[in-house]
PDB file of N, CA and C in Angstrom:
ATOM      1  N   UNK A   1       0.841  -1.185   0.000  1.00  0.00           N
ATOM      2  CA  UNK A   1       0.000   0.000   0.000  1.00  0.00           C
ATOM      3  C   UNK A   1       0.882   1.242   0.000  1.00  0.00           C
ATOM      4  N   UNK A   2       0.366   2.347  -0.787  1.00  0.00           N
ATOM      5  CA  UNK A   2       1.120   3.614  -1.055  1.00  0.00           C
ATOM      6  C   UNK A   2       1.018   4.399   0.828  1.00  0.00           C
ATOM      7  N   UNK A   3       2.396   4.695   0.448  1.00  0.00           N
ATOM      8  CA  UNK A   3       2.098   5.925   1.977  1.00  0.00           C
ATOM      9  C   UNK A   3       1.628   6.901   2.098  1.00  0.00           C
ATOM     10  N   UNK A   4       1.791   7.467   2.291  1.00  0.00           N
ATOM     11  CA  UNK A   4       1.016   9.065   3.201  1.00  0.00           C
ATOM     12  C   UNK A   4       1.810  10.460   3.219  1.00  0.00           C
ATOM     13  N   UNK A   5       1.742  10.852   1.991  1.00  0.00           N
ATOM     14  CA  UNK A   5       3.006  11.612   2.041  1.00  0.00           C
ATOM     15  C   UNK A   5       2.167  13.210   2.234  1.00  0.00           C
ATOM     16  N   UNK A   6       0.959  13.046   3.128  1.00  0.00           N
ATOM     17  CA  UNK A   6       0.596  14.402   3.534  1.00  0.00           C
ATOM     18  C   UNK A   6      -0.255  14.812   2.563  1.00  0.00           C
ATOM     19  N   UNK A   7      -0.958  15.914   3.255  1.00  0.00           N
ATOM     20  CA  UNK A   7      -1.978  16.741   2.139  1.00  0.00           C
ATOM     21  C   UNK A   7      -1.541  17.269   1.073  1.00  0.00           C
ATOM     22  N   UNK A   8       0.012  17.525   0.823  1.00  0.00           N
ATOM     23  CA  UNK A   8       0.210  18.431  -0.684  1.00  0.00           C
ATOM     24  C   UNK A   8       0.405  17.203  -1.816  1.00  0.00           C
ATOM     25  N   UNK A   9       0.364  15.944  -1.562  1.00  0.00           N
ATOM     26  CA  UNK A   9      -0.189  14.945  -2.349  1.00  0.00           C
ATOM     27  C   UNK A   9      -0.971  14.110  -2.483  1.00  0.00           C
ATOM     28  N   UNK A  10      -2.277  14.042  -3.785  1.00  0.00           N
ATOM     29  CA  UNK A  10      -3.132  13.564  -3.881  1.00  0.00           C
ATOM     30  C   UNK A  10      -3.383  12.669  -4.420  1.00  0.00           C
ATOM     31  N   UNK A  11      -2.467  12.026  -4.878  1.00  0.00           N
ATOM     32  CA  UNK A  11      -2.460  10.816  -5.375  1.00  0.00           C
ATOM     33  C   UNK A  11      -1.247  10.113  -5.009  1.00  0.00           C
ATOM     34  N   UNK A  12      -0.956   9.227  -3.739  1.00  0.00           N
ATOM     35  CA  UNK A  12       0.010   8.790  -3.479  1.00  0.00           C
ATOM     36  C   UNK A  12       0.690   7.643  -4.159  1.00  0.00           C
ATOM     37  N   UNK A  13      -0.350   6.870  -4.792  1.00  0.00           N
ATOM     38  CA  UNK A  13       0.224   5.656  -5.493  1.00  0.00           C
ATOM     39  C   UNK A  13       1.255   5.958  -6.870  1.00  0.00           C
ATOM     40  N   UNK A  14       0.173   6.953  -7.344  1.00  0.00           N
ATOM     41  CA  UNK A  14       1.077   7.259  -8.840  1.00  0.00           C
ATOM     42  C   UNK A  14       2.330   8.174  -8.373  1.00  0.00           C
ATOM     43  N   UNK A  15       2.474   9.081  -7.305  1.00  0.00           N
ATOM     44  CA  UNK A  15       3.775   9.624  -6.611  1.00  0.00           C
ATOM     45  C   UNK A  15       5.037   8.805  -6.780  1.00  0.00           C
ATOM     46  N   UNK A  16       4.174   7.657  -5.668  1.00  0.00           N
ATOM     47  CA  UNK A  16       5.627   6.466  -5.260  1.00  0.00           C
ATOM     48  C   UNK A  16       5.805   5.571  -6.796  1.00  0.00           C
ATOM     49  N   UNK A  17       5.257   5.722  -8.022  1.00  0.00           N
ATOM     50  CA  UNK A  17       5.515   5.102  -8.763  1.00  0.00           C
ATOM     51  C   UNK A  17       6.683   6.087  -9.877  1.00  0.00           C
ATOM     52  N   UNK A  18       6.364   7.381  -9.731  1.00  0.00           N
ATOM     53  CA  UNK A  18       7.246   8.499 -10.378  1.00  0.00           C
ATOM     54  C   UNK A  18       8.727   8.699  -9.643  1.00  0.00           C
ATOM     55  N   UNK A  19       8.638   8.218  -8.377  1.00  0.00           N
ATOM     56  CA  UNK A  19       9.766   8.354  -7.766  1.00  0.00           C
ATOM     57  C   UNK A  19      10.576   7.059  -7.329  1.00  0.00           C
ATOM     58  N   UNK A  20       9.847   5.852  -7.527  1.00  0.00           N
ATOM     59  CA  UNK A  20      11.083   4.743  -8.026  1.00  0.00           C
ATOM     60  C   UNK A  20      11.650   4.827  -9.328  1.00  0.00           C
ATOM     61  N   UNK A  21      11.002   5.558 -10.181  1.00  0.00           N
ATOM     62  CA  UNK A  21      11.819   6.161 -11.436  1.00  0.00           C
ATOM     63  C   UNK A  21      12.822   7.064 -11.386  1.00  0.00           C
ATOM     64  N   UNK A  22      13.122   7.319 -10.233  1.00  0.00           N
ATOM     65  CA  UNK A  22      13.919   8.631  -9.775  1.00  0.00           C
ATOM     66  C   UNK A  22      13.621   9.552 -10.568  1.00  0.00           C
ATOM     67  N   UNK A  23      12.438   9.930 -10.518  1.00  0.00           N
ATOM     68  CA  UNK A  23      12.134  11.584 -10.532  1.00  0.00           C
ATOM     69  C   UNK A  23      12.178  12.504  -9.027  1.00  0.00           C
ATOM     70  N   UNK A  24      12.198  13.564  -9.448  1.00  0.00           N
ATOM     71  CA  UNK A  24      12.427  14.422  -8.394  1.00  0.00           C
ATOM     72  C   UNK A  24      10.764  14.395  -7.145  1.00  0.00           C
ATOM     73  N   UNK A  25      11.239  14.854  -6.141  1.00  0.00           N
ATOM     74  CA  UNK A  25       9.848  14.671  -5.402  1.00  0.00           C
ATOM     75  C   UNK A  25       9.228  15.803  -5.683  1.00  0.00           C
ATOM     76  N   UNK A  26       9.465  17.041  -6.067  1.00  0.00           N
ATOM     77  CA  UNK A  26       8.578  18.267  -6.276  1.00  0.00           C
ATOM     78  C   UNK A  26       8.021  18.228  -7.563  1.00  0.00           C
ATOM     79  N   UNK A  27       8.398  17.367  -8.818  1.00  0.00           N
ATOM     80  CA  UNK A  27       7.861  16.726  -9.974  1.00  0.00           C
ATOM     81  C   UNK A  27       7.284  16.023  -9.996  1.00  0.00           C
ATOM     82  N   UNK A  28       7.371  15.031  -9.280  1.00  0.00           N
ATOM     83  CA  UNK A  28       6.410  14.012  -8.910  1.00  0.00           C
ATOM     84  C   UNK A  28       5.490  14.126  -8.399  1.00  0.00           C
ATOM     85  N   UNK A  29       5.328  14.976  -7.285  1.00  0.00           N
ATOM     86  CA  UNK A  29       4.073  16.147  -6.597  1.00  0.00           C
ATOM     87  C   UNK A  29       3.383  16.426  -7.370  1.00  0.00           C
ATOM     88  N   UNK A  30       4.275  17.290  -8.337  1.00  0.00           N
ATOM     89  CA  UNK A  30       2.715  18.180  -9.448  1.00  0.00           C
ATOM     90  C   UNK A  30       2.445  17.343 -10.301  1.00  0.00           C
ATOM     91  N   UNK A  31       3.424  16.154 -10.820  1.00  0.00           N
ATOM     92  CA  UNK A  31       2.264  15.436 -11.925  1.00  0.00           C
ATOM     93  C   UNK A  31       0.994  14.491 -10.908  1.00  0.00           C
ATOM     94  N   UNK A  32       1.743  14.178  -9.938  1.00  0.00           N
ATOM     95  CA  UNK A  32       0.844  13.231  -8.852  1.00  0.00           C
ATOM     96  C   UNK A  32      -0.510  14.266  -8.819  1.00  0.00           C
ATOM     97  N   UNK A  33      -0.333  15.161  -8.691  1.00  0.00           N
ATOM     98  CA  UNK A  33      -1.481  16.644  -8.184  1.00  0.00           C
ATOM     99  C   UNK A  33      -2.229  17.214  -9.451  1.00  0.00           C
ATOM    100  N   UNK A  34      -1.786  16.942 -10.408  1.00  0.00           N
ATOM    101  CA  UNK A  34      -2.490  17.913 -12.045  1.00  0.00           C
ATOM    102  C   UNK A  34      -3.516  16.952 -12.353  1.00  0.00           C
ATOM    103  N   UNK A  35      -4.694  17.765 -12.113  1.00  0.00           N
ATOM    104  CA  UNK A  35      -6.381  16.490 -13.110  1.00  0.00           C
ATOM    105  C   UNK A  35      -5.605  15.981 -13.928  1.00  0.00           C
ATOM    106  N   UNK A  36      -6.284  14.765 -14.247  1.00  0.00           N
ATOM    107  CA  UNK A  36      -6.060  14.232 -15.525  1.00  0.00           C
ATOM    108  C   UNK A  36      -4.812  13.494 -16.034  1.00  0.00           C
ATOM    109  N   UNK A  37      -3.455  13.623 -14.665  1.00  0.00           N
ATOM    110  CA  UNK A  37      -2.355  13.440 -15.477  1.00  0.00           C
ATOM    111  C   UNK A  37      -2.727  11.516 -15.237  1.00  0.00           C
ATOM    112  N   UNK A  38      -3.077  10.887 -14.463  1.00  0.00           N
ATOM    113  CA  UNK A  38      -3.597   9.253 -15.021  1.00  0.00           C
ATOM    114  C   UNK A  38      -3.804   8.610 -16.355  1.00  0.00           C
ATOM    115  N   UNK A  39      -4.764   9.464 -16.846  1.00  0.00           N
ATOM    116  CA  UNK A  39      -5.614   9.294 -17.943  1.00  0.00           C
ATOM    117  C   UNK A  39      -4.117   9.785 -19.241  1.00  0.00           C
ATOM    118  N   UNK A  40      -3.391  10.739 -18.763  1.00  0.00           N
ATOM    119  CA  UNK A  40      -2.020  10.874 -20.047  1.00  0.00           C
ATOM    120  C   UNK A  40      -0.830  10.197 -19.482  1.00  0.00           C
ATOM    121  N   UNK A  41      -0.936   9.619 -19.013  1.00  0.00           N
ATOM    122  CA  UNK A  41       0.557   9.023 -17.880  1.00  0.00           C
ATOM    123  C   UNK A  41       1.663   9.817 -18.059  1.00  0.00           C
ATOM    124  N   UNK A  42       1.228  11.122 -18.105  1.00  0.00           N
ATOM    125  CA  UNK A  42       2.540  11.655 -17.583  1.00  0.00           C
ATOM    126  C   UNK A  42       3.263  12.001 -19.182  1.00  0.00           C
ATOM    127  N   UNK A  43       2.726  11.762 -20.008  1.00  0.00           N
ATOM    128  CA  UNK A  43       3.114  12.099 -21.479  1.00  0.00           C
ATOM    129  C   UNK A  43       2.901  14.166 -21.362  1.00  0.00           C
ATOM    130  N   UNK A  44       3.946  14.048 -23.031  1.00  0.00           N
ATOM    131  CA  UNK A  44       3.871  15.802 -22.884  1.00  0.00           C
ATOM    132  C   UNK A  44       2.773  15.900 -24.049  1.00  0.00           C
ATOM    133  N   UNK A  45       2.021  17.124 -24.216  1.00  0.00           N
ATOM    134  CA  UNK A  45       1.047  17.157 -24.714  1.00  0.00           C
ATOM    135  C   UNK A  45       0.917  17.623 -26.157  1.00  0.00           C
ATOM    136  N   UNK A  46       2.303  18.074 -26.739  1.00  0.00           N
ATOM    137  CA  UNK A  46       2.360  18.692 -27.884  1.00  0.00           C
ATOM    138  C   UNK A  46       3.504  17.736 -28.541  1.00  0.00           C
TER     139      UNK A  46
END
């Protein structure tokens, strides 16, 4: 089960999955935190 990494993240599962990728944790925050980024996994949009 994903942890608890506090109210400034709202989606903890997809977090801890951006950051065994070693992404940064304040990147991983906002894609974890932006509507919609599930549904684009994190792809760029243009």
């Amino acid at each position: 089960m994903a942890k608890d990494h506090g109210p400034s993240v709202k989606n903890d599962k997809q977090y801890e999955g951006l950051r065994k990728k070693e992404m940064s944790k304040s990147r991983a925050a906002a894609i974890a935190n932006s509507p919609g980024s599930s549904r684009r996994g994190g792809k760029k949009s243009g």
